[in-house]
C-alpha atoms as a PDB file:
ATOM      1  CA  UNK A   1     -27.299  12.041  22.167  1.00  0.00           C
ATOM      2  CA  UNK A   2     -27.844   9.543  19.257  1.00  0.00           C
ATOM      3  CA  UNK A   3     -29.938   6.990  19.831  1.00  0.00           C
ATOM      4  CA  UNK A   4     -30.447   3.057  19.598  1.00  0.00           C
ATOM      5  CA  UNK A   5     -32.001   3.081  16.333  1.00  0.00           C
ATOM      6  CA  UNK A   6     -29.219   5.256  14.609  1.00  0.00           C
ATOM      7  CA  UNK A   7     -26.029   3.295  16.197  1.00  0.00           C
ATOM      8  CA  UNK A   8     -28.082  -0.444  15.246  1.00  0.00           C
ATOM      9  CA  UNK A   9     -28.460   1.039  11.635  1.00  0.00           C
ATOM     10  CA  UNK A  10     -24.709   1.302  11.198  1.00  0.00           C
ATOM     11  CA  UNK A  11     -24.087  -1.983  12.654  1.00  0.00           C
ATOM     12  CA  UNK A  12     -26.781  -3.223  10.540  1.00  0.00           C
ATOM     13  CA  UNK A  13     -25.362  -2.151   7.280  1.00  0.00           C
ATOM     14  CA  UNK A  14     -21.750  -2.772   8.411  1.00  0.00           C
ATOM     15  CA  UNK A  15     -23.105  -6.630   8.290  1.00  0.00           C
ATOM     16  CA  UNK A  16     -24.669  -6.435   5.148  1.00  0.00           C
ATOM     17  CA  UNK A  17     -21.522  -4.712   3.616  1.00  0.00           C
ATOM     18  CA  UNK A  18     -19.626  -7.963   4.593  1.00  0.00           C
ATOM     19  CA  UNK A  19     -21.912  -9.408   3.181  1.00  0.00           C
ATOM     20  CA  UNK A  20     -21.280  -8.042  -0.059  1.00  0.00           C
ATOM     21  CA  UNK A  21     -17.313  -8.584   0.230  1.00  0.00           C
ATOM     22  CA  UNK A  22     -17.922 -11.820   0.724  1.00  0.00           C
ATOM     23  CA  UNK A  23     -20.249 -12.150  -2.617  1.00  0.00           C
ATOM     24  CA  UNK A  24     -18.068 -10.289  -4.227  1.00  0.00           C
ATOM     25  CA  UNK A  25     -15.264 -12.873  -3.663  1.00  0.00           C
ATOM     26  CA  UNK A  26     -17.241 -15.653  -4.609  1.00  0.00           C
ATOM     27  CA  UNK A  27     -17.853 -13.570  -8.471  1.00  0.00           C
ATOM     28  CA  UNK A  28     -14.134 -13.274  -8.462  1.00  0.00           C
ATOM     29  CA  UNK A  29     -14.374  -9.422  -8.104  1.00  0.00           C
ATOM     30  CA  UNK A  30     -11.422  -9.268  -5.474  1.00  0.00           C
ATOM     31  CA  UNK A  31     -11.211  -5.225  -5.908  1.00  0.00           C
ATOM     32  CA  UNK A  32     -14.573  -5.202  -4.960  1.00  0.00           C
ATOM     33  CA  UNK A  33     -14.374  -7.399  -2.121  1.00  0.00           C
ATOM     34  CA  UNK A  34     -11.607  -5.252  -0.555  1.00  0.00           C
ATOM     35  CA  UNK A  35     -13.827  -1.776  -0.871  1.00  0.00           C
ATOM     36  CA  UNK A  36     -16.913  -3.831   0.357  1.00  0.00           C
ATOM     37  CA  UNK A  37     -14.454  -4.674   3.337  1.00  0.00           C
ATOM     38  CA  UNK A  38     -12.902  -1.639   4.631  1.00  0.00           C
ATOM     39  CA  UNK A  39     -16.497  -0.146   4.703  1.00  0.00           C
ATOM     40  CA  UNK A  40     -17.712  -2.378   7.059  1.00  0.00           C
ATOM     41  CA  UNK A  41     -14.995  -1.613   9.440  1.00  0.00           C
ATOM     42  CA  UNK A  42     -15.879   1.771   8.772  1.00  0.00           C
ATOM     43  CA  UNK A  43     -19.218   2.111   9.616  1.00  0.00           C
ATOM     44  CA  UNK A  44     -19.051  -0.903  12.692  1.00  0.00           C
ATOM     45  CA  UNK A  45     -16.458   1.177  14.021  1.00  0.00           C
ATOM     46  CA  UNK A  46     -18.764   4.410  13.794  1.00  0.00           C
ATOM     47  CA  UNK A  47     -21.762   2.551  14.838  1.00  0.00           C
ATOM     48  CA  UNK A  48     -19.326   1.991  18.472  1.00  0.00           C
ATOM     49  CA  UNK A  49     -18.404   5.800  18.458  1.00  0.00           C
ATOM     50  CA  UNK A  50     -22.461   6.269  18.113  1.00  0.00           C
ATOM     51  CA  UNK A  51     -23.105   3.972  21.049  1.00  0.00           C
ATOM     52  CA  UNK A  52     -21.163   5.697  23.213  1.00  0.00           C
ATOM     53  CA  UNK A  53     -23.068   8.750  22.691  1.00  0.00           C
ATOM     54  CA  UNK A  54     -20.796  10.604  20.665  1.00  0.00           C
ATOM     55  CA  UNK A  55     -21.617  12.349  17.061  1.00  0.00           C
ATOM     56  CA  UNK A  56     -21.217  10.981  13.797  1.00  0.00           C
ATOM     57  CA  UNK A  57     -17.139  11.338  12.739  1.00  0.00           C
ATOM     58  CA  UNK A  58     -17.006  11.746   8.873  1.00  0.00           C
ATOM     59  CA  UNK A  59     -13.450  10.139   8.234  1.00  0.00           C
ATOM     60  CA  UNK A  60     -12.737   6.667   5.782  1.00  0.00           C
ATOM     61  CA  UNK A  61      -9.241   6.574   8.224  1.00  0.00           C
ATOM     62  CA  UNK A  62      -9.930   3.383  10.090  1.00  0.00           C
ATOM     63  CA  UNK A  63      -6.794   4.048  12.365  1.00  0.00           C
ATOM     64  CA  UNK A  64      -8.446   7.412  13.246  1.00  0.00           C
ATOM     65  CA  UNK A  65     -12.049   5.934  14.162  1.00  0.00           C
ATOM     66  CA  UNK A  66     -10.204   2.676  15.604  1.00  0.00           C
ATOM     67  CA  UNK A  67      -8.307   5.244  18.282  1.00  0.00           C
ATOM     68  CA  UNK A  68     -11.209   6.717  19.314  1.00  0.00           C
ATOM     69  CA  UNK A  69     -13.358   3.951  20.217  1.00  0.00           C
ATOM     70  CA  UNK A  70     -10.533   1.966  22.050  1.00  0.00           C
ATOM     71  CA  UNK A  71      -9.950  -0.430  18.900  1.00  0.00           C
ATOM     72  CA  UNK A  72      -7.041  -3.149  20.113  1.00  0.00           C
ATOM     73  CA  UNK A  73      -3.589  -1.959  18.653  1.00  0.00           C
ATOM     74  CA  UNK A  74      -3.641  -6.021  17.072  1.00  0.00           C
ATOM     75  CA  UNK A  75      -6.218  -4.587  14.286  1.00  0.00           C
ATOM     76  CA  UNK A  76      -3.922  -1.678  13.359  1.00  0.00           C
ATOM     77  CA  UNK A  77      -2.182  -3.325  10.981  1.00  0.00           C
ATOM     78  CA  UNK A  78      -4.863  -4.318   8.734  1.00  0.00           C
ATOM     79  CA  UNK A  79      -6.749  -1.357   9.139  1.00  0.00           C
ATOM     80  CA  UNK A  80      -3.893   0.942   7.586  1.00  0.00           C
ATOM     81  CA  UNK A  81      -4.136  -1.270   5.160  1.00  0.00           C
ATOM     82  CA  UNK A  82      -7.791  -1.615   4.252  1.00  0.00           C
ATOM     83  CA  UNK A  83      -7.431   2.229   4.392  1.00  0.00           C
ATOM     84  CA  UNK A  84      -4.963   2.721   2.072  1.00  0.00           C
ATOM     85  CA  UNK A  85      -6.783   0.244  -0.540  1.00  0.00           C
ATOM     86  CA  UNK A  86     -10.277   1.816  -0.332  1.00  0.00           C
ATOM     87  CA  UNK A  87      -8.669   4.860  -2.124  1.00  0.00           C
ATOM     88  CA  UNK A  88      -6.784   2.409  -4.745  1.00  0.00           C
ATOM     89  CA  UNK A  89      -9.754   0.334  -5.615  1.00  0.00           C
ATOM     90  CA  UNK A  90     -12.054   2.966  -6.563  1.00  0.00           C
ATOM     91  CA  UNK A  91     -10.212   4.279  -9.060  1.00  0.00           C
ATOM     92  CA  UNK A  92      -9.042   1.621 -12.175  1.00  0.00           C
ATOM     93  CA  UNK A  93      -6.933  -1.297 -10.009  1.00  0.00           C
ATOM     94  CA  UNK A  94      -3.403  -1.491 -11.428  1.00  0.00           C
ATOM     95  CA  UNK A  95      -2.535  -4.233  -8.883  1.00  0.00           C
ATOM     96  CA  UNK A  96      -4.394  -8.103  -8.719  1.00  0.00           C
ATOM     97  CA  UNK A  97      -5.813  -9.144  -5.455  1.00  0.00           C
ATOM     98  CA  UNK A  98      -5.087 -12.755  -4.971  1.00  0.00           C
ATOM     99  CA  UNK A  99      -8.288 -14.587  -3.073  1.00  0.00           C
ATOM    100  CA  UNK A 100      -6.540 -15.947  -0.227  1.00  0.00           C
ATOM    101  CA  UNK A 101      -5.851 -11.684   0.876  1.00  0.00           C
ATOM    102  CA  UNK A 102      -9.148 -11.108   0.259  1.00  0.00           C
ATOM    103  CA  UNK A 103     -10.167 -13.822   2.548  1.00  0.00           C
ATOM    104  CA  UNK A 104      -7.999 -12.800   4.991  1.00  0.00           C
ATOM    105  CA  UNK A 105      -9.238  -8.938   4.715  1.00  0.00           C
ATOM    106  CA  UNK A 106     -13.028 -11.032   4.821  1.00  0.00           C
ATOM    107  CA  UNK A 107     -11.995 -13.135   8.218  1.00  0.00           C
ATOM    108  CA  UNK A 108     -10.491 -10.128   9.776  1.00  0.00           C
ATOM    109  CA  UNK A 109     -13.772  -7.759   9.608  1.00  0.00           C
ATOM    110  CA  UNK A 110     -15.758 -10.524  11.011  1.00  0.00           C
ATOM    111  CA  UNK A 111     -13.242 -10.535  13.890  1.00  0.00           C
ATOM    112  CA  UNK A 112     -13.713  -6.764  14.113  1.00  0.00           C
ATOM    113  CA  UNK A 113     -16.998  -6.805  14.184  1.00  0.00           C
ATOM    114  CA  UNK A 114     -17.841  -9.491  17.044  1.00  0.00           C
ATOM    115  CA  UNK A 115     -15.329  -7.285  18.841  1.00  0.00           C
ATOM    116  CA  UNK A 116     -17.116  -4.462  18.499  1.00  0.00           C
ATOM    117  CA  UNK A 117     -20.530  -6.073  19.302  1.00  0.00           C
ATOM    118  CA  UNK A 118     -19.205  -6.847  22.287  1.00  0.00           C
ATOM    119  CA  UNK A 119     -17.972  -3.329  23.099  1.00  0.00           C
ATOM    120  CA  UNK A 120     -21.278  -2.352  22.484  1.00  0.00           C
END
């Protein structure tokens, strides 16, 4: 069983890798933004599986981890899509990012995350 202090450190860094998408938007670094985005989906949504007892799941598929902790089928959407971009922007970004995207990729993890405080 995995306890408090592991599942609050996920959640914990989940927060601060918002965070970092959001000053990453301000410096204009869009790519950045979006990486700095899908992982804090990534590790709230493992900090939820951790809560529940469960062992860590080493996966970047947000649908995958979203499925297994319950995640509402309204955040699929995005999700694929934060997925699919976390491989694009590590490598050199053919494709621009305009800011209001990246705000909407920065307003939807906040979402994600109350809801999975709340789960918790």
């Amino acid at each position: 069983m995995v306890d408090n202090e592991e599942y609050d450190k996920w959640l914990k860094q989940a927060g601060a890798d918002l965070r970092t998408a959001e000053n990453s938007l301000k410096s204009e670094d869009y790519y950045a933004s979006v990486f700095w985005c899908q992982q804090a989906v990534e590790k709230g949504l493992k900090a939820l599986w951790l809560s529940k007892g469960n062992e860590l799941i080493r996966t970047h598929d947000l649908i995958a981890l979203g499925k297994k902790v319950g995640l509402p089928e309204k955040y699929y959407k995005v999700s694929a899509e934060l997925s699919l971009l976390y491989t694009k922007v590590r490598y050199p970004v053919a494709e621009e990012f305009e800011k209001s995207s990246v705000d909407n990729f920065i307003n939807f993890v906040g979402e994600v995350l109350e809801w999975i405080e709340k789960e918790m």
